[in-house]
C-alpha atoms as a PDB file:
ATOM      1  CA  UNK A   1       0.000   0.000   0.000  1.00  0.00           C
ATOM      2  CA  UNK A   2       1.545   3.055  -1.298  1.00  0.00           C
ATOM      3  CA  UNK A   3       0.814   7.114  -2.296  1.00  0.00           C
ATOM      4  CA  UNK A   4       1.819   9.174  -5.429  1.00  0.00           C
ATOM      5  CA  UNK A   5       0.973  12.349  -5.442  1.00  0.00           C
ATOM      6  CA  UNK A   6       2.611  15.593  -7.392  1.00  0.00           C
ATOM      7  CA  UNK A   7       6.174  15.886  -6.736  1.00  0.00           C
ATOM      8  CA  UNK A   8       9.125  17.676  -8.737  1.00  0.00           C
ATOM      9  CA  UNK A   9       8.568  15.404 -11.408  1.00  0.00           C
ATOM     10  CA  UNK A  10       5.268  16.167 -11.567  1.00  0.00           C
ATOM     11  CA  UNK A  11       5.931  18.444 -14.808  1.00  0.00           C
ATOM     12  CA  UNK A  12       8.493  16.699 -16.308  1.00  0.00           C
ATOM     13  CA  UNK A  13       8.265  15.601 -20.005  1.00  0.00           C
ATOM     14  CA  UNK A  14       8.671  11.382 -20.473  1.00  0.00           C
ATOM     15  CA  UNK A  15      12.334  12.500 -22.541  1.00  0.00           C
ATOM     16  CA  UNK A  16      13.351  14.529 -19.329  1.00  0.00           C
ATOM     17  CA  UNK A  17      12.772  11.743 -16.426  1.00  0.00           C
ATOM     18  CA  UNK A  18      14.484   8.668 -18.728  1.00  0.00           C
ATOM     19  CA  UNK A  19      17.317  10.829 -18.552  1.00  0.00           C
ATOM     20  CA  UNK A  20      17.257  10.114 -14.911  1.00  0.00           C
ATOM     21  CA  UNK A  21      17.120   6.157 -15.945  1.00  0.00           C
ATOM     22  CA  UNK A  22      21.376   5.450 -16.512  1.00  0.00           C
ATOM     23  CA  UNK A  23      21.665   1.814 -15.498  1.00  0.00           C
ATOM     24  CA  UNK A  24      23.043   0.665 -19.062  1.00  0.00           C
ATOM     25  CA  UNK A  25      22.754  -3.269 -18.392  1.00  0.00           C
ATOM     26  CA  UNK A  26      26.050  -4.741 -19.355  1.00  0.00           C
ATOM     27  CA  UNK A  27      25.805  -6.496 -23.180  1.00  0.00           C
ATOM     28  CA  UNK A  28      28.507  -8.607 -22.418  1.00  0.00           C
ATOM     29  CA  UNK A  29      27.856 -12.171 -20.041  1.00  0.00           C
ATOM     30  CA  UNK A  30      30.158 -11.120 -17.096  1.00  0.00           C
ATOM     31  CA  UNK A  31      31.816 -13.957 -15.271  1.00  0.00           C
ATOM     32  CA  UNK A  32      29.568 -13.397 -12.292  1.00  0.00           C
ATOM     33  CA  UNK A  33      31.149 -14.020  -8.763  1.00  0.00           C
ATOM     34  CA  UNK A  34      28.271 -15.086  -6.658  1.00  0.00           C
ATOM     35  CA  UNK A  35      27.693 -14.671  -2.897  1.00  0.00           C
ATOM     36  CA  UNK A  36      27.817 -18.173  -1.086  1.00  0.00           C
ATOM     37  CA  UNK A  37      26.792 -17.259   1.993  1.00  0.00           C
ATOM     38  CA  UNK A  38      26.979 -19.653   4.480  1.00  0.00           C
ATOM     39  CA  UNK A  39      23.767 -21.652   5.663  1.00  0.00           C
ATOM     40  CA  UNK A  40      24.301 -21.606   9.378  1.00  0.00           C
ATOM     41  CA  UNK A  41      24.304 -17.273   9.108  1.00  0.00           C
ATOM     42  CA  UNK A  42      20.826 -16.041  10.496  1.00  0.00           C
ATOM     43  CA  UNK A  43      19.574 -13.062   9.581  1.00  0.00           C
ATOM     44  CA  UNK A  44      17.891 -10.210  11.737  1.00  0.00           C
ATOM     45  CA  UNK A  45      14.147  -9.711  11.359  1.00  0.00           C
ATOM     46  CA  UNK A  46      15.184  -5.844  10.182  1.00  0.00           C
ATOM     47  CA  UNK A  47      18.395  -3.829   9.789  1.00  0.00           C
ATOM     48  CA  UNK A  48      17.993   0.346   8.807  1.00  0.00           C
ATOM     49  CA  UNK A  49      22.369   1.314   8.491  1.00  0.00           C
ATOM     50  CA  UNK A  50      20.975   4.998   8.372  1.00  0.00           C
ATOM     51  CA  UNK A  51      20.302   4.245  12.385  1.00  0.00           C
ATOM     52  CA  UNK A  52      24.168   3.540  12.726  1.00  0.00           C
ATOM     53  CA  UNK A  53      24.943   6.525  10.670  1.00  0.00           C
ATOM     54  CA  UNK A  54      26.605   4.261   8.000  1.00  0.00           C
ATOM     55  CA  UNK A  55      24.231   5.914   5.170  1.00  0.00           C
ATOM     56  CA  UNK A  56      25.135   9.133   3.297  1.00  0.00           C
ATOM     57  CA  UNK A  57      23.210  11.864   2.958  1.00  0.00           C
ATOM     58  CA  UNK A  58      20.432  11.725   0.094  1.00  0.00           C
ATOM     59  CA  UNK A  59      21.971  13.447  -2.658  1.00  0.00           C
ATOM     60  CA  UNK A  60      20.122  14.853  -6.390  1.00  0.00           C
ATOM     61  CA  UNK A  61      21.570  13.307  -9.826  1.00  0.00           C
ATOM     62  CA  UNK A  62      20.437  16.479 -11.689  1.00  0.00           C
ATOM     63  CA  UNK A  63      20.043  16.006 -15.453  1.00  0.00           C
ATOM     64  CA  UNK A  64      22.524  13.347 -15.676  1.00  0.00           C
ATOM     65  CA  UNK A  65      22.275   9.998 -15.547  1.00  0.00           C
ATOM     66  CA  UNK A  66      25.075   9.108 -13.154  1.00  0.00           C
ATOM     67  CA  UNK A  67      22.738   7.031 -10.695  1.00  0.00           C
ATOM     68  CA  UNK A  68      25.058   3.657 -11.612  1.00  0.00           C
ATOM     69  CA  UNK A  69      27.763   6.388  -9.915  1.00  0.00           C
ATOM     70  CA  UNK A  70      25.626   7.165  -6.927  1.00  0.00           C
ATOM     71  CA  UNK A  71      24.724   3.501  -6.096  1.00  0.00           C
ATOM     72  CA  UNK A  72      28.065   2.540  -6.461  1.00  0.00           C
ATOM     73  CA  UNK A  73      29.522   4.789  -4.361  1.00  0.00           C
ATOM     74  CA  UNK A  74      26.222   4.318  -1.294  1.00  0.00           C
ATOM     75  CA  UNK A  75      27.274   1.098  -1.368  1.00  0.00           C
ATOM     76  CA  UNK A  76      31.641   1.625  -1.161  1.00  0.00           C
ATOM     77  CA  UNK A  77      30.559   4.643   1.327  1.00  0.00           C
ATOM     78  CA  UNK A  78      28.591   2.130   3.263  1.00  0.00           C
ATOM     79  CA  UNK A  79      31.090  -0.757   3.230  1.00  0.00           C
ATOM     80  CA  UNK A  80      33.915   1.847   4.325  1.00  0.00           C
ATOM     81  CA  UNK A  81      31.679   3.159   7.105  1.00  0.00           C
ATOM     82  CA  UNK A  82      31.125  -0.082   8.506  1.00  0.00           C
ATOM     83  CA  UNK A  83      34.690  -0.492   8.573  1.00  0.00           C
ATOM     84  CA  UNK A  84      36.013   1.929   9.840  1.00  0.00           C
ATOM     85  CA  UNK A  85      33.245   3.089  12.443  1.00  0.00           C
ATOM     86  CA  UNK A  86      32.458   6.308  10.976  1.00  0.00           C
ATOM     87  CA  UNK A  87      30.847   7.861   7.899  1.00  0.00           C
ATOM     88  CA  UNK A  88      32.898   9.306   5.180  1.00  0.00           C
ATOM     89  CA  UNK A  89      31.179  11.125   1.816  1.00  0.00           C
ATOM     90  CA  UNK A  90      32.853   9.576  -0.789  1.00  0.00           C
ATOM     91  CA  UNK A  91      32.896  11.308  -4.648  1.00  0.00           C
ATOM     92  CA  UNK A  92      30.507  10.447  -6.984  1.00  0.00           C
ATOM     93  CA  UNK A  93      32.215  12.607  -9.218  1.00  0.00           C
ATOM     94  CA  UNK A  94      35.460  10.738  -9.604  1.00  0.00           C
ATOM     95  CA  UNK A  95      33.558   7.933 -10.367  1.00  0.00           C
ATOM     96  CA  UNK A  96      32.043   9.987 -13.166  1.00  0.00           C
ATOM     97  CA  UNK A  97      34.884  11.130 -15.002  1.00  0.00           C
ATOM     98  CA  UNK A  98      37.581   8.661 -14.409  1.00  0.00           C
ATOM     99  CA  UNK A  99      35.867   4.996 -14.796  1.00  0.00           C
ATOM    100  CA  UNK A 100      36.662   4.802 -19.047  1.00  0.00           C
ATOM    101  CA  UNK A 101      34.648   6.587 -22.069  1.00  0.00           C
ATOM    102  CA  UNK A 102      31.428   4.489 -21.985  1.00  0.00           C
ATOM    103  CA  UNK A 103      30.341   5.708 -18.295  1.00  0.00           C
ATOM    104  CA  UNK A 104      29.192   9.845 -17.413  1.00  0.00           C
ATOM    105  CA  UNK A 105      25.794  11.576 -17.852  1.00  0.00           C
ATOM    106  CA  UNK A 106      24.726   8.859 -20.976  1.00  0.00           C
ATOM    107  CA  UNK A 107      24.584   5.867 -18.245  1.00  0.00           C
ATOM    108  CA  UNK A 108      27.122   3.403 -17.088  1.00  0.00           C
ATOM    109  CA  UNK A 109      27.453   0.059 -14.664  1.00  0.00           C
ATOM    110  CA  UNK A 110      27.407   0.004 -11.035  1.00  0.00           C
ATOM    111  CA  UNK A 111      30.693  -2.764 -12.021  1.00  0.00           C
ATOM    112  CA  UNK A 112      32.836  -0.169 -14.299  1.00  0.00           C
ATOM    113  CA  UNK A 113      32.964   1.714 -10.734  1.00  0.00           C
ATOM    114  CA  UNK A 114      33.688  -1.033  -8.245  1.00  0.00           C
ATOM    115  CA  UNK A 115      36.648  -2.468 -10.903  1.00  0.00           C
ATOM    116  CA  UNK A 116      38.162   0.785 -11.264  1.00  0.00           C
ATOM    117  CA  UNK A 117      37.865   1.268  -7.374  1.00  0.00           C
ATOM    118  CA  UNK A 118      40.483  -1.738  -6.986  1.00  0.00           C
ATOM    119  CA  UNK A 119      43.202   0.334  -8.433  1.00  0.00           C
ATOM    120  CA  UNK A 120      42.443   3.701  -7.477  1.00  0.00           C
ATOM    121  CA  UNK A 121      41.019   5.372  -3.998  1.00  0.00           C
ATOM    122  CA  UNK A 122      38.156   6.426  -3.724  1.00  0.00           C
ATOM    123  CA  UNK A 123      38.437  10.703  -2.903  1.00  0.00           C
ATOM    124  CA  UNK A 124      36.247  12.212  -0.655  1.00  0.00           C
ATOM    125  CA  UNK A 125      33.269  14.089  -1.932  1.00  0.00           C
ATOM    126  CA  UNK A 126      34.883  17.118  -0.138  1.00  0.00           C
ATOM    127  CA  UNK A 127      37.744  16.885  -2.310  1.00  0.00           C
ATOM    128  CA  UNK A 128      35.800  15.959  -5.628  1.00  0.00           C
ATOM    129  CA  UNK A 129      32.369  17.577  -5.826  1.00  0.00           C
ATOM    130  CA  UNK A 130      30.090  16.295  -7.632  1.00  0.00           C
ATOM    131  CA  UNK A 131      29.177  19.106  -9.829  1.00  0.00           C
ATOM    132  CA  UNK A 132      25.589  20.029  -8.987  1.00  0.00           C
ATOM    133  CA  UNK A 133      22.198  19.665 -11.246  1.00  0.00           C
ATOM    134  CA  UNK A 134      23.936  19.162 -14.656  1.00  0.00           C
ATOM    135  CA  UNK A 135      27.087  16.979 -13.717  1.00  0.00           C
ATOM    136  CA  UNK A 136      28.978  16.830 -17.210  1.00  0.00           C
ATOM    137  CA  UNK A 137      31.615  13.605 -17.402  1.00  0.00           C
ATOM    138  CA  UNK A 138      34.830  15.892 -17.151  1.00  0.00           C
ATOM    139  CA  UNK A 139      38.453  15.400 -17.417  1.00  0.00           C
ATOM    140  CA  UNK A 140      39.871  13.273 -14.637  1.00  0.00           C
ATOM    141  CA  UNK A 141      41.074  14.765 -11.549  1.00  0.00           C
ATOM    142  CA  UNK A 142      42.540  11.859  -9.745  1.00  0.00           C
ATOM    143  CA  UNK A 143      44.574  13.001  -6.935  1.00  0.00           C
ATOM    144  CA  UNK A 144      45.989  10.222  -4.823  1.00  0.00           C
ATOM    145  CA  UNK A 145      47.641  12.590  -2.254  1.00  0.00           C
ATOM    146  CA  UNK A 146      43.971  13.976  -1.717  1.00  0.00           C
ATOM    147  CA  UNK A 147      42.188  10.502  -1.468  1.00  0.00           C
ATOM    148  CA  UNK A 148      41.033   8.488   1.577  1.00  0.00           C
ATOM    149  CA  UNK A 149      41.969   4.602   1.871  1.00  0.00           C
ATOM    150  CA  UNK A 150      38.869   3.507   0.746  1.00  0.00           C
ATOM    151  CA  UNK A 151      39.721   1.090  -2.078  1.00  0.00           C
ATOM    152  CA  UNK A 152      37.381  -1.895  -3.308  1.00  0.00           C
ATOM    153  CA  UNK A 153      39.395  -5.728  -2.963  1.00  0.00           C
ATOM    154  CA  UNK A 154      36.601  -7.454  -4.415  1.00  0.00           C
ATOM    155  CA  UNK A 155      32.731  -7.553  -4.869  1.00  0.00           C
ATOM    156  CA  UNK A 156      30.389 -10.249  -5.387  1.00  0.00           C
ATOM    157  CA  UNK A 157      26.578 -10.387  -6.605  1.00  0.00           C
ATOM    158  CA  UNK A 158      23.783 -11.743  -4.760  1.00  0.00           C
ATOM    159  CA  UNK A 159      21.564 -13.825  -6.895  1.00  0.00           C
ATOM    160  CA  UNK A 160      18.072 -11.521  -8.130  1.00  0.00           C
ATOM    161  CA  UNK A 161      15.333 -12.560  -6.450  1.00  0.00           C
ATOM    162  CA  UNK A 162      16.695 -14.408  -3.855  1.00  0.00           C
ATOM    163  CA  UNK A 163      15.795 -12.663  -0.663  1.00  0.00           C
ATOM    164  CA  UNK A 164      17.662 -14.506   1.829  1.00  0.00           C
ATOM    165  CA  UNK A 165      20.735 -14.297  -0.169  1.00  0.00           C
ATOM    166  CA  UNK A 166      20.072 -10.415  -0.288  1.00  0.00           C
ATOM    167  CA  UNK A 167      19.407 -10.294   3.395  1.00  0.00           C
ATOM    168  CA  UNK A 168      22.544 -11.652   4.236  1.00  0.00           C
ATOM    169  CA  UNK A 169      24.537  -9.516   2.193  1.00  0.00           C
ATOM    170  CA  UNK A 170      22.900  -6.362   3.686  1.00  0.00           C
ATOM    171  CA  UNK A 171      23.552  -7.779   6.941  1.00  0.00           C
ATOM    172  CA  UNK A 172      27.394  -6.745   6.362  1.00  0.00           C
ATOM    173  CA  UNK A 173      26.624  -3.450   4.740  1.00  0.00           C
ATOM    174  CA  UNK A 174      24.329  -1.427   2.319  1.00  0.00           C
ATOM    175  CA  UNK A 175      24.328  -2.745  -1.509  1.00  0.00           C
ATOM    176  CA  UNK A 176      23.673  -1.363  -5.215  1.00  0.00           C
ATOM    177  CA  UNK A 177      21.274  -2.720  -6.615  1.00  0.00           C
ATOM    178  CA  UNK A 178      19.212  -2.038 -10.126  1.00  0.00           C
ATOM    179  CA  UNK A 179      15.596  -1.737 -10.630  1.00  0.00           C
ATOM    180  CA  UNK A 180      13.253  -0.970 -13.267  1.00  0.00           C
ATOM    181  CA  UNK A 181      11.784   2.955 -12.714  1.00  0.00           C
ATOM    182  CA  UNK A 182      10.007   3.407 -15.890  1.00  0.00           C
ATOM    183  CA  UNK A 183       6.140   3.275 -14.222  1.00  0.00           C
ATOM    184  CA  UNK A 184       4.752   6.749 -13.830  1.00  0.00           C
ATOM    185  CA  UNK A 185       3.647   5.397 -10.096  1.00  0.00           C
ATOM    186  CA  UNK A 186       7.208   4.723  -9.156  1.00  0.00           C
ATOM    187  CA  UNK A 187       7.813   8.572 -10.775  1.00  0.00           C
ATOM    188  CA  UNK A 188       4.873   9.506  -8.440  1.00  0.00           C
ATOM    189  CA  UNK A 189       5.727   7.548  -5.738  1.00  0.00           C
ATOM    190  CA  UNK A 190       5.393   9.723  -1.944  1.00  0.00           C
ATOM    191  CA  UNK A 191       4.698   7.195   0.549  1.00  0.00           C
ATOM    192  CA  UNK A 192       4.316   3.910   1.903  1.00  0.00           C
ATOM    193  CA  UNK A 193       5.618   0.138   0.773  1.00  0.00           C
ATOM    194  CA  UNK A 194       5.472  -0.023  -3.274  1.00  0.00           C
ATOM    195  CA  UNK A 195       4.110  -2.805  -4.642  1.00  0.00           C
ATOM    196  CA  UNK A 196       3.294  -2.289  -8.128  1.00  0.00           C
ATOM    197  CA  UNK A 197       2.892  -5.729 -10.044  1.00  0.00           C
ATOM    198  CA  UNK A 198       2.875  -3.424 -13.569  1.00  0.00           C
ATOM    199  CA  UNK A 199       6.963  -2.574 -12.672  1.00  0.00           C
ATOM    200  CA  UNK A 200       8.946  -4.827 -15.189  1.00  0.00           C
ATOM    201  CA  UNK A 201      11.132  -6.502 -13.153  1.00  0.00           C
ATOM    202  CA  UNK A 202      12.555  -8.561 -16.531  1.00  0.00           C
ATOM    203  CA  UNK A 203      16.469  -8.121 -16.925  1.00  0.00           C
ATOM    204  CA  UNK A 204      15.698  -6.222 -19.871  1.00  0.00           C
ATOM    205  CA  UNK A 205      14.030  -4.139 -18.021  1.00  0.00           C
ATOM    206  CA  UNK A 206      15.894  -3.345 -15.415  1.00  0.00           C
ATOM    207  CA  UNK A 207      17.282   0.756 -15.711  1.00  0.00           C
ATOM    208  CA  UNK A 208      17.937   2.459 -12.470  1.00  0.00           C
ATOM    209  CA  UNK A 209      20.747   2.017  -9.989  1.00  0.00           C
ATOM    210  CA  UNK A 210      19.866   2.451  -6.476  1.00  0.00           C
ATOM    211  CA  UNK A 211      21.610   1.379  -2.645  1.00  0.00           C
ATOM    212  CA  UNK A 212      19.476  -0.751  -0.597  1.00  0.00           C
ATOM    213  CA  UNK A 213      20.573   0.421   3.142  1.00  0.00           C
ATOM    214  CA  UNK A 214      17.964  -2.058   4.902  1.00  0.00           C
ATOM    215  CA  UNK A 215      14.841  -4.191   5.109  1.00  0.00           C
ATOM    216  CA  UNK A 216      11.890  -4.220   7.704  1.00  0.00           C
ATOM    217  CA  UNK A 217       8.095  -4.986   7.786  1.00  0.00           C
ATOM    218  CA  UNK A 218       5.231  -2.637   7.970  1.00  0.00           C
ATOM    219  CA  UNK A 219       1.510  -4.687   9.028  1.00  0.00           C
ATOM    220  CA  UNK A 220       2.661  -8.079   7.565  1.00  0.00           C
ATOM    221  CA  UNK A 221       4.216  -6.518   4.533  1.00  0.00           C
ATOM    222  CA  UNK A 222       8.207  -6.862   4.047  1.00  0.00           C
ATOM    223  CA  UNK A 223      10.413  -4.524   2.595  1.00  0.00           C
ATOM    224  CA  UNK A 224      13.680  -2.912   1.389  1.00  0.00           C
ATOM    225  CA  UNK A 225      15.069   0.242   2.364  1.00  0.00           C
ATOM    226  CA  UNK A 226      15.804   1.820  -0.984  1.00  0.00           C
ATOM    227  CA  UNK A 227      18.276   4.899  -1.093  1.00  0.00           C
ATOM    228  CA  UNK A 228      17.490   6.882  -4.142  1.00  0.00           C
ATOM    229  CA  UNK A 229      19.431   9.827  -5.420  1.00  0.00           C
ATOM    230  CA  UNK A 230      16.638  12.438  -6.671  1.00  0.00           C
ATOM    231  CA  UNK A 231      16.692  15.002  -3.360  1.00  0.00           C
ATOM    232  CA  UNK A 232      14.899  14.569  -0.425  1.00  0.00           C
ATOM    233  CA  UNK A 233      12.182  16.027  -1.694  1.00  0.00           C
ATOM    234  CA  UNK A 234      11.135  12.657  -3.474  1.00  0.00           C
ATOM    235  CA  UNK A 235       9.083   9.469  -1.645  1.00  0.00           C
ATOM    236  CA  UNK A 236       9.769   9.482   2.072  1.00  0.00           C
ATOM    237  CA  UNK A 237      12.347  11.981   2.547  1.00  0.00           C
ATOM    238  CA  UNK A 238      14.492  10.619  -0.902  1.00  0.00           C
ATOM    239  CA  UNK A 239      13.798   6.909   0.038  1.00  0.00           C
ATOM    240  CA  UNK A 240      11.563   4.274  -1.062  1.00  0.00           C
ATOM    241  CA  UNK A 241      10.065   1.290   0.644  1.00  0.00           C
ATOM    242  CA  UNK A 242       9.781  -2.036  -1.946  1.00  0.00           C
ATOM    243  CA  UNK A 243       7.538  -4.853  -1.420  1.00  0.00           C
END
């Protein structure tokens, strides 16, 4: 049971909000390394990271469709947090300009930024801004004498759809994750656990990178904690609740 109401999208054309959509879904079959969590690992009935201040703040893509950057990064932020006890913003931005020439503003992978993350640091988002409403992919501005010592060692995928296997990984730290985002309800969205059957959950249809930073249950309906990157002025403060 969810609301949609007017919100900022409210007058946007169809052309405008797919710019928003930048999950390109890999063409190539990646060689996928998948979680094997162990059977004996119980899960909690509900974890929320914002409550251990392991979540960033919600941030606003603009007119650019660097959300594969911003899930990427909620989900290095988050891993780094829960290592090292304490919240650091990490930059979105270098993720945007330096990951290779098929990422930026047109779309990229969530998997272009955690491989280039295991040979560079990530900077802080203090030191590399993410340049505000209409991000352009820039030139490069690596600095590793500026960076933190967050660095990805390796990442693994949870199989889709399996929602103990997802559980499990969130019980570490928050994830990316990619959705579909094209229903004018989820555009609408304002309140409340979504549960639109219409969404098409298909690979193919998959085109919007998000972090997952928890899941919970509201009267007898579970759900994931969705971290979405379009302001706090969208859904329930910036996040979404998923059935």
């Amino acid at each position: 049971h969810y609301k949609v109401g007017h919100n900022k999208f409210s007058d946007w054309t169809q052309g405008e909000y797919e710019k928003l959509l930048g999950y390109a879904a890999p063409m190539e079959k990646q060689a996928k390394n998948y979680m094997h969590p162990s059977n004996s690992q119980t899960v909690a009935e509900s974890i929320d990271w914002r409550k251990q201040g392991m979540v960033g703040p919600v941030r606003d893509q603009g007119m650019c469709g660097s959300d594969w950057a911003f899930s990427a990064n909620g989900a290095v932020e988050g891993a780094y947090a829960v290592q090292q006890g304490q919240l650091t913003e990490l930059s979105v931005q270098q993720l945007l300009d330096c990951t290779g020439s098929s990422t930026g503003c047109s779309g990229g992978t969530m998997t272009k930024a955690f491989d280039y993350l295991e040979t560079h640091y990530a900077m802080s988002a203090e030191a590399y801004p993410y340049q505000e409403a209409f991000a352009k992919r820039g030139e490069c501005m690596y600095d590793e004498s500026k960076a933190t010592t967050a660095m990805v060692d390796s990442y693994t995928y949870a199989k889709s759809g399996d929602i103990d296997m997802m559980k499990k990984a969130l019980s570490h730290q928050p994830i990316s994750a990619a959705l579909n985002a094209s229903s004018e309800s989820f555009q609408a969205y304002i309140s409340g656990v979504y549960d639109d059957t219409e969404c098409d959950s298909s690979a193919a249809g998959v085109n919007h990178s998000v972090t997952l930073v928890g899941y919970g249950t509201e009267q007898g309906e579970d759900y994931w904690i969705v971290q979405n990157m379009w302001g706090d002025s969208w859904g329930e403060s910036g996040y979404i609740r998923i059935a």
